[in-house]
C-alpha atoms as a PDB file:
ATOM      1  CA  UNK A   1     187.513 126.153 147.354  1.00  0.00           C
ATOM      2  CA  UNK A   2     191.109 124.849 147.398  1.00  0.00           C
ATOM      3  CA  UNK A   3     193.071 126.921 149.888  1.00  0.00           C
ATOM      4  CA  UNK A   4     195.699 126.567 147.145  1.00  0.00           C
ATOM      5  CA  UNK A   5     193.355 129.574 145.354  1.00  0.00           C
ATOM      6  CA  UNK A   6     193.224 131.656 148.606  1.00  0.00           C
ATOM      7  CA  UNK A   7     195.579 134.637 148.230  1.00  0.00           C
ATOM      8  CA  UNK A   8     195.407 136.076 151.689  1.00  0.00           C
ATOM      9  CA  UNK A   9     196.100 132.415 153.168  1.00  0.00           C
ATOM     10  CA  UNK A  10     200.134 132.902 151.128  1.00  0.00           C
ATOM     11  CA  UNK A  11     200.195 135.898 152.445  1.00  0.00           C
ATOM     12  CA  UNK A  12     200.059 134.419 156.038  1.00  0.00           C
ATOM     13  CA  UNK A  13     202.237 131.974 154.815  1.00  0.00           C
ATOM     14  CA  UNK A  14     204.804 134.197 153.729  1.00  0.00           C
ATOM     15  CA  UNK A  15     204.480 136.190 157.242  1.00  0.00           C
ATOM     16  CA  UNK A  16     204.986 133.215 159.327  1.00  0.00           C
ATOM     17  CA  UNK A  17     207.856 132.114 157.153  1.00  0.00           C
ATOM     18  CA  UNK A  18     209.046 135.410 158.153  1.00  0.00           C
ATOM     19  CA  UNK A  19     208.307 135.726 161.896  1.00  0.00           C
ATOM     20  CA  UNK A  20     208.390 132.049 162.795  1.00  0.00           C
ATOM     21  CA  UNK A  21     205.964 132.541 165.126  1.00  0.00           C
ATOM     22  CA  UNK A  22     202.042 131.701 165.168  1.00  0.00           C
ATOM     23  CA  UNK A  23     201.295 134.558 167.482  1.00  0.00           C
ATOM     24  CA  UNK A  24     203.303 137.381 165.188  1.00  0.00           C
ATOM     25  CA  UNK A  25     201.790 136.625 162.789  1.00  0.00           C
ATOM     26  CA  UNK A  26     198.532 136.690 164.017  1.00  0.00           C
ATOM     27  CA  UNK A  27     199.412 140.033 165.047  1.00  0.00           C
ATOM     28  CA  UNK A  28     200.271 141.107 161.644  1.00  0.00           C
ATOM     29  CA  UNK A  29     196.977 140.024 160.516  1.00  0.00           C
ATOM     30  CA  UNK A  30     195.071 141.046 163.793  1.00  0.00           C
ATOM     31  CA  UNK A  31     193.332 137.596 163.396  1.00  0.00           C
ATOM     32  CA  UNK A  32     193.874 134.821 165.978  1.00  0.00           C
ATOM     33  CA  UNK A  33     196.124 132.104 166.498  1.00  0.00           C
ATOM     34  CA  UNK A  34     194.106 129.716 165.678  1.00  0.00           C
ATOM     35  CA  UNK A  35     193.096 131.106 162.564  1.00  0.00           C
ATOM     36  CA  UNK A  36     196.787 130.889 161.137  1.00  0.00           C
ATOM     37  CA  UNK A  37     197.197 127.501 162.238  1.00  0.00           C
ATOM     38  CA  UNK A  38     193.985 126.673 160.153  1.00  0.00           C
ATOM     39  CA  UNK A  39     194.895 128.652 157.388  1.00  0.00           C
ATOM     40  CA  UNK A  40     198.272 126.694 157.044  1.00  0.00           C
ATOM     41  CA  UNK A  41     196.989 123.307 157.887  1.00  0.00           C
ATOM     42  CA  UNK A  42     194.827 124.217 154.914  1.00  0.00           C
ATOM     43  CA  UNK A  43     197.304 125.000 152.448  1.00  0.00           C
ATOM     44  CA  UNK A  44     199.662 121.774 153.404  1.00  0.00           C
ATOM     45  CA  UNK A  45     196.126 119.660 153.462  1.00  0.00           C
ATOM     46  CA  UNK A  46     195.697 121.008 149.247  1.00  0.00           C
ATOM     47  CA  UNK A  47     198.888 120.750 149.152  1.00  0.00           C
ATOM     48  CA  UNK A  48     199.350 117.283 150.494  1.00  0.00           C
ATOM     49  CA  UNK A  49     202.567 118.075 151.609  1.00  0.00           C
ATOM     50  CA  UNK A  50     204.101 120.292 154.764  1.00  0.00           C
ATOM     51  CA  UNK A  51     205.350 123.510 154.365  1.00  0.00           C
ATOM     52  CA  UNK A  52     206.992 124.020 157.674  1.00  0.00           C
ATOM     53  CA  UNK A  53     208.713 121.422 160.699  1.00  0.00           C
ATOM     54  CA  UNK A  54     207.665 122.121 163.023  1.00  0.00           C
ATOM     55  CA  UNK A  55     209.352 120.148 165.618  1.00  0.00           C
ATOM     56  CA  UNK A  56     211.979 122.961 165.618  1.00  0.00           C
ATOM     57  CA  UNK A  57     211.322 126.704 166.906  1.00  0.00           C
ATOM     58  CA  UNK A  58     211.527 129.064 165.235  1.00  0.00           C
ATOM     59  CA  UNK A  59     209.488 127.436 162.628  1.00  0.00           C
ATOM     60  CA  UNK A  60     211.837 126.385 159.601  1.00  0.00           C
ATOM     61  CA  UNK A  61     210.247 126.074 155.873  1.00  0.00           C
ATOM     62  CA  UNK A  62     210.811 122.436 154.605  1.00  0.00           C
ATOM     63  CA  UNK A  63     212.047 122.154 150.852  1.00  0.00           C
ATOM     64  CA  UNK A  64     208.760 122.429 149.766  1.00  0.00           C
ATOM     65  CA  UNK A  65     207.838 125.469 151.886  1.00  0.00           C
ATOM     66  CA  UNK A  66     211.510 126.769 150.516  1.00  0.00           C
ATOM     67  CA  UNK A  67     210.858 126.769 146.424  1.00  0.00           C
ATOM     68  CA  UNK A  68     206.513 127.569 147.365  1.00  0.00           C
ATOM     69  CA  UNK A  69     207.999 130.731 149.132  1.00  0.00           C
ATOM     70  CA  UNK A  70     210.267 131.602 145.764  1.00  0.00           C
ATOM     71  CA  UNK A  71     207.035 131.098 143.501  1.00  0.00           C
ATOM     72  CA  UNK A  72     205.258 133.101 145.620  1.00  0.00           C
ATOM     73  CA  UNK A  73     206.692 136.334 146.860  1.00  0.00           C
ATOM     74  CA  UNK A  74     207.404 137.653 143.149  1.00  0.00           C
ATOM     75  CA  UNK A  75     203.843 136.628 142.303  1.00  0.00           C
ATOM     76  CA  UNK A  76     202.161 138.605 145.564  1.00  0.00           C
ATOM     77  CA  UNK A  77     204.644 141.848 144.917  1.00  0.00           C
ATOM     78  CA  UNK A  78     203.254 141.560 141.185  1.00  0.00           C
ATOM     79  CA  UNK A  79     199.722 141.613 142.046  1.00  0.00           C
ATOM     80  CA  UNK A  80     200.708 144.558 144.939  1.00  0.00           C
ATOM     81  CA  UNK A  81     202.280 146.640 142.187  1.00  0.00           C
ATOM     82  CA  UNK A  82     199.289 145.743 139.830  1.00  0.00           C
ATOM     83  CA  UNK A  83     196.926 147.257 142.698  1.00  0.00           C
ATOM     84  CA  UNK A  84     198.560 150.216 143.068  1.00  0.00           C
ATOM     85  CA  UNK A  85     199.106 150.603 139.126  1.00  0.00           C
ATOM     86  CA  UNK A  86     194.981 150.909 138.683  1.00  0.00           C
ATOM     87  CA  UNK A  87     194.734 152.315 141.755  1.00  0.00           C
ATOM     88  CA  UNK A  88     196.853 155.403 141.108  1.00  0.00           C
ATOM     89  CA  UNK A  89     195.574 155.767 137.450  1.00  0.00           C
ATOM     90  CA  UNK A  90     196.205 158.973 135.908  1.00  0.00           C
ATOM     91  CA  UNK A  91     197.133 160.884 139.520  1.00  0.00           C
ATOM     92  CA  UNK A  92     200.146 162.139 140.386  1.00  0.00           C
ATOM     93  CA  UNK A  93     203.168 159.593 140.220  1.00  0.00           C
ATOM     94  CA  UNK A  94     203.673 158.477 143.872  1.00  0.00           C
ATOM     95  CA  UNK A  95     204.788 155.455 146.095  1.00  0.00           C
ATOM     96  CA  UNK A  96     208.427 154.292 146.891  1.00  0.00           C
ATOM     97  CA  UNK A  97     211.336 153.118 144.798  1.00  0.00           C
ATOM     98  CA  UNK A  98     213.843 151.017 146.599  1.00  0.00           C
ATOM     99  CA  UNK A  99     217.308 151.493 144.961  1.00  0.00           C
ATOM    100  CA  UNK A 100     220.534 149.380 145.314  1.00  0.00           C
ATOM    101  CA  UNK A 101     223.609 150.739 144.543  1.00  0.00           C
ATOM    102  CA  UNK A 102     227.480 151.058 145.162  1.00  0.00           C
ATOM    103  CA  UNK A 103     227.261 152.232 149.073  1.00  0.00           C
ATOM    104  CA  UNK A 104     230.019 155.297 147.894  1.00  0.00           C
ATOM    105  CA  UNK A 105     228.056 156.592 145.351  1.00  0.00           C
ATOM    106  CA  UNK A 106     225.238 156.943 147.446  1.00  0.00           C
ATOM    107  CA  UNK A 107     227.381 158.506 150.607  1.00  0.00           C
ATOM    108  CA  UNK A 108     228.082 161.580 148.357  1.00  0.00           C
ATOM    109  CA  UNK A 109     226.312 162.250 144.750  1.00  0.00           C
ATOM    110  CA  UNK A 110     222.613 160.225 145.311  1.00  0.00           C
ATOM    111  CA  UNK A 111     221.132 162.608 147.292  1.00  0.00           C
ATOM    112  CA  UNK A 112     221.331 165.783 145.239  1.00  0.00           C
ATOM    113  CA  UNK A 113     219.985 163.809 142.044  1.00  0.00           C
ATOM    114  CA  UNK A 114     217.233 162.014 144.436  1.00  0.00           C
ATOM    115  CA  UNK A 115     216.168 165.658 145.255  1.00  0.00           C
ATOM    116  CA  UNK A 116     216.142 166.761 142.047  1.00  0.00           C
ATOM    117  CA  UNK A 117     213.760 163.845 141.176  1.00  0.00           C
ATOM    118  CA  UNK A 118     211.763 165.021 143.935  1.00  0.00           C
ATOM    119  CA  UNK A 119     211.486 168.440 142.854  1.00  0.00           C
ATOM    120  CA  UNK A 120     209.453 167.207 139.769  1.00  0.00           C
ATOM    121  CA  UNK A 121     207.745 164.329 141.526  1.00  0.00           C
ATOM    122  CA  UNK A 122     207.239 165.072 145.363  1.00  0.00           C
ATOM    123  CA  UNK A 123     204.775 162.192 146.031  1.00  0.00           C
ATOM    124  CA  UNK A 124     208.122 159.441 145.019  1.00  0.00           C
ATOM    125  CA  UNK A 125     210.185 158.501 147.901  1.00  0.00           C
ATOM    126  CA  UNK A 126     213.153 156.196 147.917  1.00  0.00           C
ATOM    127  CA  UNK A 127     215.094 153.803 149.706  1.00  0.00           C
ATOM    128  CA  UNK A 128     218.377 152.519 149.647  1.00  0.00           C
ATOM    129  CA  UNK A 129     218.346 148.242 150.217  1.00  0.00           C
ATOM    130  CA  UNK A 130     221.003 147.168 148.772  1.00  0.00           C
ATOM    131  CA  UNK A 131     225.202 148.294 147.155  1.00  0.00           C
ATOM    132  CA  UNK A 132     224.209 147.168 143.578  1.00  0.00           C
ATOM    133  CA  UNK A 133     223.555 143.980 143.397  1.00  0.00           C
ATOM    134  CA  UNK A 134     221.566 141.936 140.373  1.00  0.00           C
ATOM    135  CA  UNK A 135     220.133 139.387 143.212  1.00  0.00           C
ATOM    136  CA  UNK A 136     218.657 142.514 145.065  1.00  0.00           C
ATOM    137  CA  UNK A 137     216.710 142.670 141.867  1.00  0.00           C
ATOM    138  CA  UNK A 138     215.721 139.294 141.457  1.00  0.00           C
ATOM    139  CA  UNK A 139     214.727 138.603 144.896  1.00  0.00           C
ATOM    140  CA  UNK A 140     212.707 141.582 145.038  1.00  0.00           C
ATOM    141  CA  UNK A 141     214.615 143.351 147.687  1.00  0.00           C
ATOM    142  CA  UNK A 142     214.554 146.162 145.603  1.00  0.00           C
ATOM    143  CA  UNK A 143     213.080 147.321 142.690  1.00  0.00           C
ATOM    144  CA  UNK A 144     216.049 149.165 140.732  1.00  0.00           C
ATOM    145  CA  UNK A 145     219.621 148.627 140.794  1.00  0.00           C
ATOM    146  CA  UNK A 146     222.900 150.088 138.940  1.00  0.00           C
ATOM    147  CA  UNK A 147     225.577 147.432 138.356  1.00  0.00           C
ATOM    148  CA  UNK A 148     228.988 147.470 136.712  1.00  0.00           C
ATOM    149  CA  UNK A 149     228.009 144.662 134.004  1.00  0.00           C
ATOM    150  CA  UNK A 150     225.837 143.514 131.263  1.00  0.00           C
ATOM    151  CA  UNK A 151     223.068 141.111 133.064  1.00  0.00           C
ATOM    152  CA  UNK A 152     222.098 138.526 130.463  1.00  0.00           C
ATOM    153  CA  UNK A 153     219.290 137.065 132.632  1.00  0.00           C
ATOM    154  CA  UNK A 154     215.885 137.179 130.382  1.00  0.00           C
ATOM    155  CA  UNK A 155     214.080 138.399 133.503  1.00  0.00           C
ATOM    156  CA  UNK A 156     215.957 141.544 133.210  1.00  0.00           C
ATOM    157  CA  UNK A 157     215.463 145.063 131.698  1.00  0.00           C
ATOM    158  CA  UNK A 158     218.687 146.972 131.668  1.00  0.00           C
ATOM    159  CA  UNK A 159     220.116 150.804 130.267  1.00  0.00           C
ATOM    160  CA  UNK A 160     223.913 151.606 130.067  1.00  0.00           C
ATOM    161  CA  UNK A 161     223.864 154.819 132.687  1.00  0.00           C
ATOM    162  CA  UNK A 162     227.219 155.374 131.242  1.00  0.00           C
ATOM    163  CA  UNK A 163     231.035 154.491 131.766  1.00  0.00           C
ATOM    164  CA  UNK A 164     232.821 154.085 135.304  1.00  0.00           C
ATOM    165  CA  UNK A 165     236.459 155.355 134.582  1.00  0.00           C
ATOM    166  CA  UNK A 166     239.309 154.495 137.025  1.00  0.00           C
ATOM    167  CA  UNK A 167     242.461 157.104 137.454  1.00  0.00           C
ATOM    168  CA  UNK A 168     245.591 156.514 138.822  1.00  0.00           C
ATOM    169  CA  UNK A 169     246.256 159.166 141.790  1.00  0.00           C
ATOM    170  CA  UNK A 170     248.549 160.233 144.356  1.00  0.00           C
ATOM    171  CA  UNK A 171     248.680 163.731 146.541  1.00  0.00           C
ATOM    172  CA  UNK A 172     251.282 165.907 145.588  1.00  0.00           C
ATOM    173  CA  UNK A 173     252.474 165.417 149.251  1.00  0.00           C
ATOM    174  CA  UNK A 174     252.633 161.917 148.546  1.00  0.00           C
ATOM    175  CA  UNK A 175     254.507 162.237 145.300  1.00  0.00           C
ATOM    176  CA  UNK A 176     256.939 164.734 147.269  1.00  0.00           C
ATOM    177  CA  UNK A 177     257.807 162.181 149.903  1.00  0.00           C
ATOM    178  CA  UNK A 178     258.265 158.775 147.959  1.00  0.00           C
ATOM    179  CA  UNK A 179     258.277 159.985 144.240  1.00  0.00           C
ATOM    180  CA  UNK A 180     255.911 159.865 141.297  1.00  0.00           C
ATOM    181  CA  UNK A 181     255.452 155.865 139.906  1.00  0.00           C
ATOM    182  CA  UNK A 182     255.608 156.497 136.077  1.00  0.00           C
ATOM    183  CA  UNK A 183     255.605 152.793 135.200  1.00  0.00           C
ATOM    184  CA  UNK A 184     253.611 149.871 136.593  1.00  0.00           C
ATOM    185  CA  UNK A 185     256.512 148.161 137.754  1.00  0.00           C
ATOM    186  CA  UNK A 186     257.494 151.596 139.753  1.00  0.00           C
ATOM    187  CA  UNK A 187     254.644 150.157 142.362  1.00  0.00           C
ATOM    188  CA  UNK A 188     257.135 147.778 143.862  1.00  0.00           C
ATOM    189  CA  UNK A 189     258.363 150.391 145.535  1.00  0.00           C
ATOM    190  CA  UNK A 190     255.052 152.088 147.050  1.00  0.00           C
ATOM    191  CA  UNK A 191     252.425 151.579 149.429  1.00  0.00           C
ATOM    192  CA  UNK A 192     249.598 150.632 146.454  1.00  0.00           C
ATOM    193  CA  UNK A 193     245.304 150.970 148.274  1.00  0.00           C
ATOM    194  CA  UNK A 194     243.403 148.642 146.233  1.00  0.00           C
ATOM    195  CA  UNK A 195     239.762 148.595 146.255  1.00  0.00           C
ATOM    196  CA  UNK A 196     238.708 144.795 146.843  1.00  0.00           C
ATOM    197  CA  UNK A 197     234.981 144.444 147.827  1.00  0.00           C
ATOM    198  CA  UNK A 198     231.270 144.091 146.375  1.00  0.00           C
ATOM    199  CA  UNK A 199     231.021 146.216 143.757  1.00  0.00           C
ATOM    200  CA  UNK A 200     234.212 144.797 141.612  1.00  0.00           C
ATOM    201  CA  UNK A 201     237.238 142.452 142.110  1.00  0.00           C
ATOM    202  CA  UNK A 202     240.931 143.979 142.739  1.00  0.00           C
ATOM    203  CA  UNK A 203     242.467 145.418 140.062  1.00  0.00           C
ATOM    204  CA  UNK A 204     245.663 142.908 139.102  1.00  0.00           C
ATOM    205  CA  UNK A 205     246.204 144.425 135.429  1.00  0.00           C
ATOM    206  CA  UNK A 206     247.000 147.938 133.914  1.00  0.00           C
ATOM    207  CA  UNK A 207     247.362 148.432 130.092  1.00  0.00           C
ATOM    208  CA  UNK A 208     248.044 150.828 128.226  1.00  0.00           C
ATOM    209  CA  UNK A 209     246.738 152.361 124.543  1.00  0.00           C
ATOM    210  CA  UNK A 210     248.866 149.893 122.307  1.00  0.00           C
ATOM    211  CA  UNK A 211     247.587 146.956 124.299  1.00  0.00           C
ATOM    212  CA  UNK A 212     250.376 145.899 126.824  1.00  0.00           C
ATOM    213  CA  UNK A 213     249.672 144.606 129.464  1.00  0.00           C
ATOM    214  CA  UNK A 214     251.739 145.129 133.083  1.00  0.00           C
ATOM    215  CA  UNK A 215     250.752 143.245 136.708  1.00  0.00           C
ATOM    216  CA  UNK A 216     250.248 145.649 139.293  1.00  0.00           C
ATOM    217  CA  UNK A 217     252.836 144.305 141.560  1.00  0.00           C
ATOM    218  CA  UNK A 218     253.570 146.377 145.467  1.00  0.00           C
ATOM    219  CA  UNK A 219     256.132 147.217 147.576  1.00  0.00           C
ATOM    220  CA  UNK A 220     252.939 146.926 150.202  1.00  0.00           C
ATOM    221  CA  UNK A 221     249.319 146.740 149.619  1.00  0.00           C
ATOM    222  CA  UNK A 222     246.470 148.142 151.678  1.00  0.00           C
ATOM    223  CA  UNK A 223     243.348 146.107 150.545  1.00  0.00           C
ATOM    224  CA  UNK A 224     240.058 148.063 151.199  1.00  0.00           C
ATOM    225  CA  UNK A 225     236.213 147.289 150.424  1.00  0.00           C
ATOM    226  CA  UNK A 226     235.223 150.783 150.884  1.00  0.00           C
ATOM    227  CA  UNK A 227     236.036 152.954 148.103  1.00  0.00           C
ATOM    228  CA  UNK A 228     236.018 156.517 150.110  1.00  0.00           C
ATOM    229  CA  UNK A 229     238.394 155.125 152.757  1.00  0.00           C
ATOM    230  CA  UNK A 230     240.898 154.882 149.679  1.00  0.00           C
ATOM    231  CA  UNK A 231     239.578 158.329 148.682  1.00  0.00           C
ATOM    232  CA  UNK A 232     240.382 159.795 151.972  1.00  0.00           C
ATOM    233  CA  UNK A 233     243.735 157.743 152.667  1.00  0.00           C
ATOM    234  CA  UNK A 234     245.511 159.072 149.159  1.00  0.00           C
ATOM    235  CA  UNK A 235     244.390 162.572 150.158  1.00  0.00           C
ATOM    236  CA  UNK A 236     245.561 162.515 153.452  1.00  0.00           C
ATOM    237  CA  UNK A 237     249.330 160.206 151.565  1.00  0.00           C
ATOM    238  CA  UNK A 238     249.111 157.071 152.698  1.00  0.00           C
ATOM    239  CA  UNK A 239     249.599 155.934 149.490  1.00  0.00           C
ATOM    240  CA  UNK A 240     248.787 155.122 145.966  1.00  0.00           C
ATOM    241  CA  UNK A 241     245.575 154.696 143.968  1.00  0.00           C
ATOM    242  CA  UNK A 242     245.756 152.360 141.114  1.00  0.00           C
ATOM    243  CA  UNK A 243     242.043 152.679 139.954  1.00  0.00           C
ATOM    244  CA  UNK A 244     240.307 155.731 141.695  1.00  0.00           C
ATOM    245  CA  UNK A 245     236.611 155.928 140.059  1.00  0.00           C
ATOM    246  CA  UNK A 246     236.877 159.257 138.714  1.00  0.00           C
ATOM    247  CA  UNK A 247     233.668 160.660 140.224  1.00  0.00           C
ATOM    248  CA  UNK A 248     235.338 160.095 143.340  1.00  0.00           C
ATOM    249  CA  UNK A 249     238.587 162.107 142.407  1.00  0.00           C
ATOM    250  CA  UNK A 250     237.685 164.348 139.171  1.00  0.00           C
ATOM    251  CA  UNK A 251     237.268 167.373 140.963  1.00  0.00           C
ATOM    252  CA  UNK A 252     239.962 166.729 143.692  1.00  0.00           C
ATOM    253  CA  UNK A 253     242.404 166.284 140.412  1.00  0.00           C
ATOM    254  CA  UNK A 254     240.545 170.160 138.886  1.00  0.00           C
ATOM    255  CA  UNK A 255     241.521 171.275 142.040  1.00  0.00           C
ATOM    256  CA  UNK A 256     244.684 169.865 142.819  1.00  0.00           C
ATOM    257  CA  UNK A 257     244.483 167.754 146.028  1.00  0.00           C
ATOM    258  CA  UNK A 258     245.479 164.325 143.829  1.00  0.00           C
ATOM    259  CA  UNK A 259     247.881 163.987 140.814  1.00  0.00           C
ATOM    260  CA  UNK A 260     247.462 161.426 138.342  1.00  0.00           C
ATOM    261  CA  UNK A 261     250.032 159.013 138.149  1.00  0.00           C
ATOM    262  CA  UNK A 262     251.368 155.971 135.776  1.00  0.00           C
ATOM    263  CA  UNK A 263     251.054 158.009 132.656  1.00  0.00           C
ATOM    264  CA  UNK A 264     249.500 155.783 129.668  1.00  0.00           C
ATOM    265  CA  UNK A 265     248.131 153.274 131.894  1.00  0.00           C
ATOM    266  CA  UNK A 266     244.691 152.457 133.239  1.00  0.00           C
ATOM    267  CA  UNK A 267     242.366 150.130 134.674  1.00  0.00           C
ATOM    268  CA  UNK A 268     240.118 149.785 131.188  1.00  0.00           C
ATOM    269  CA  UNK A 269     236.756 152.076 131.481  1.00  0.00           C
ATOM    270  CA  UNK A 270     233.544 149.826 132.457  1.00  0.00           C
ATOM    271  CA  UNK A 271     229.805 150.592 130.706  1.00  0.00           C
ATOM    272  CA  UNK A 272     227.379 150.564 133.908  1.00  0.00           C
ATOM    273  CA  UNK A 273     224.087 149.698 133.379  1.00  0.00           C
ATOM    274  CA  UNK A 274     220.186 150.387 135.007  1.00  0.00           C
ATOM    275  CA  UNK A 275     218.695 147.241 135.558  1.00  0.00           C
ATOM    276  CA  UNK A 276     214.955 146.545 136.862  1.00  0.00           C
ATOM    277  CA  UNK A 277     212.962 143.189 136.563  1.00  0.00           C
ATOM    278  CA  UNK A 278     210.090 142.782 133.786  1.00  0.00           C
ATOM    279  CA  UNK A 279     207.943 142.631 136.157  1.00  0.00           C
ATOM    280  CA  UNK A 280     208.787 146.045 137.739  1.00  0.00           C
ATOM    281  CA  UNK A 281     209.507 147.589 134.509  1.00  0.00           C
ATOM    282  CA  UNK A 282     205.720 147.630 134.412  1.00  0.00           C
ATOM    283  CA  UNK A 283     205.520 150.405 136.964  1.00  0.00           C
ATOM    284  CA  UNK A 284     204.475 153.507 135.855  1.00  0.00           C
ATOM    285  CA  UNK A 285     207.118 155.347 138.330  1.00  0.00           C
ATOM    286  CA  UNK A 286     209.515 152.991 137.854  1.00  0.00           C
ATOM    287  CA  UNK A 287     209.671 153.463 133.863  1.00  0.00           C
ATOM    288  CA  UNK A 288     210.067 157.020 134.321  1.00  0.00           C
ATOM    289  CA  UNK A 289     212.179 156.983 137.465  1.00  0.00           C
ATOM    290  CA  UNK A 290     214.599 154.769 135.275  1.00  0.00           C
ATOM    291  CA  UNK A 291     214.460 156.672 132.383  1.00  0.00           C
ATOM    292  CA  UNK A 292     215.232 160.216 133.955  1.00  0.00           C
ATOM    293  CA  UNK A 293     217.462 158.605 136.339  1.00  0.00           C
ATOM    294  CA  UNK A 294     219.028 156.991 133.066  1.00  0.00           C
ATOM    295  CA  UNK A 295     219.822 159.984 131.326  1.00  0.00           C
ATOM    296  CA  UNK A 296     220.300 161.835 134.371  1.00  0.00           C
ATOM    297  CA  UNK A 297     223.635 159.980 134.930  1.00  0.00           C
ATOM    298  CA  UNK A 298     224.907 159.834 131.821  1.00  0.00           C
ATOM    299  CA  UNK A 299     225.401 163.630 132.073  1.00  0.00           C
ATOM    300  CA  UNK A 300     227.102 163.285 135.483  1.00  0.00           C
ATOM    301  CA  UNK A 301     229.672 161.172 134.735  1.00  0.00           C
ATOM    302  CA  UNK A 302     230.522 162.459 131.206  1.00  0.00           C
ATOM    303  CA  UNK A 303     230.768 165.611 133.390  1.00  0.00           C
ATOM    304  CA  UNK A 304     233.715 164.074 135.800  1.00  0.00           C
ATOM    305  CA  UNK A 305     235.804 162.913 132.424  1.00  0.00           C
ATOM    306  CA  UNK A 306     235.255 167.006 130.898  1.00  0.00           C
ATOM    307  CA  UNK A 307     236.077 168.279 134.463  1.00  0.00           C
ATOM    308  CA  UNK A 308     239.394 165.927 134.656  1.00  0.00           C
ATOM    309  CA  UNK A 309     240.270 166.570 130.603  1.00  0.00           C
ATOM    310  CA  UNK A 310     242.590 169.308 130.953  1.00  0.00           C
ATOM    311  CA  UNK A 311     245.000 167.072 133.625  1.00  0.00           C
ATOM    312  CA  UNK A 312     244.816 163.934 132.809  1.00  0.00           C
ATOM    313  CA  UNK A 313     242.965 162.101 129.371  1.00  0.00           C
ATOM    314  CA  UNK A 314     240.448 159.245 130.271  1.00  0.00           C
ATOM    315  CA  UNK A 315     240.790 156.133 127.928  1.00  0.00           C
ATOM    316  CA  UNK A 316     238.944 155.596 124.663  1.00  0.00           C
ATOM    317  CA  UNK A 317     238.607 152.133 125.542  1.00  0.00           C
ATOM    318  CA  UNK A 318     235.420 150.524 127.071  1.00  0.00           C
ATOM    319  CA  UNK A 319     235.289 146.770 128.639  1.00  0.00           C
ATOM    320  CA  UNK A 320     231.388 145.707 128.431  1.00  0.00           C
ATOM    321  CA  UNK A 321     231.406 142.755 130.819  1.00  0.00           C
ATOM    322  CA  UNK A 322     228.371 140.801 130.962  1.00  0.00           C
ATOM    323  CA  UNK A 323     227.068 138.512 133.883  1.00  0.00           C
END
């Protein structure tokens, strides 16, 4: 038989495109040496073509060692997934969920809703790969992902989650020291922290309910890819927030640690979606992972805007970006 047919010869291969080495992945396998050698002579033989150089240590994956590894890691993680489906059957839901999502939101809400998943389903655990990322999905680094756009990529199943809103804040010891901005171009005056990393670009444009539109333009500008470093430097007046996520600052507003600023203007609301691949979307726990987790944050965050109502209104407006 062709070792082209052999699944437990790709799996070596995919090991020792891992490790590199002959004798780690032998060890992975608890076979010998030799045997891996064989195994991937045997594949390049039916191949008739090399998968690695091996004039070069570690061992590298030629091109065609490159695009065989991207056929086959999503096909082995399928048929894993597919074991464990009829394996499991009608028992209690169990097995791990890897998650990737903004590294902030996971820092202070995830938890709390993780546990509550757990309370239902104890046999589920989780892991946190990736900061919300569509590639973590399509690479199978992970196996469910919240992103701040609409993927159009056929290989993808997604759910709006709900809306991120973004509020303009200051402390009130802030506003007492330098003023309150009440127009966009007020922010030439004022030390403005703008969010800049991997979940979403740097804000550049507010508008307002009639449409205008005003550039965010600083006297100086603290650019910072982690969103509760922002959260902590307005509470603590080091400046301005043009674009706070309000789940991060709803109940510091209720409570009166941050004051919204820029009446009238905003950083447009963004629909957020649950995405998972076809091919996970298959999973019994992931289906109903997604789905309670689904619902499960469409409550929280329509939660922040009733919590933040009485001091400040969110927008009506909702951008639906797609990607």
């Amino acid at each position: 038989m062709s070792k082209l047919n052999d699944l437990n010869a790709w799996k070596i291969f995919v090991s020792l495109s891992r490790t590199g080495s002959f004798s780690d992945t032998a060890a992975d396998f608890d076979i010998d040496v030799s045997t891996v050698s064989r195994v991937i002579a045997g594949l390049e033989k039916s191949l008739g073509q090399e998968l690695f150089s091996r004039n070069v240590r570690p061992l590298q994956l030629t091109e065609v060692g490159e695009r065989a590894k991207g056929h086959i890691v999503p096909l082995l993680h399928m048929y894993h997934e597919m074991i464990g489906e009829l394996q499991q059957g009608n028992a209690q839901l169990s097995g791990k969920i890897r998650l990737s999502m903004a590294p902030g939101f996971v820092t202070r809400y995830m938890l709390p809703i993780l546990m509550e998943f757990n309370s239902v389903y104890p046999e589920i655990s989780f892991e946190v790969v990736g900061g919300g990322n569509l590639q973590d999905i399509l690479q199978y680094r992970s196996d469910i992902a919240v992103v701040t756009y609409k993927p159009k990529d056929p290989r993808i199943v997604c759910f709006s989650r709900g809306r991120n809103v973004y509020a303009p804040v200051a402390s009130p010891e802030y506003i007492k020291t330098f003023g309150k901005p009440l127009h966009p171009r007020d922010l030439s005056k004022h030390r403005v922290l703008i969010y800049d990393g991997s979940v979403r670009n740097a804000t550049k444009i507010l508008v307002n309910k009639e449409g205008q539109e005003e550039e965010v333009v600083w006297d100086k500008v603290v650019k910072v890819g982690n969103i509760l470093a922002i959260r902590q430097s307005v509470l603590d007046g080091f400046g301005v927030s043009v674009d706070l996520p309000l789940l991060h600052c709803a109940k510091d507003i209720a409570e009166g640690r941050m004051v919204p600023i820029l009446p009238g203007w905003y950083n447009p609301p963004v629909e957020c979606f649950i995405v998972t691949s076809t091919s996970h979307w298959r999973v019994r726990r992931h289906r109903i992972f997604l789905e309670w987790f689904r619902d499960r944050l469409k409550k929280f965050f329509a939660a922040q805007e009733e919590l933040v109502r009485p001091y400040w209104e969110p927008p009506e407006q909702t951008v639906i970006k797609e990607g």
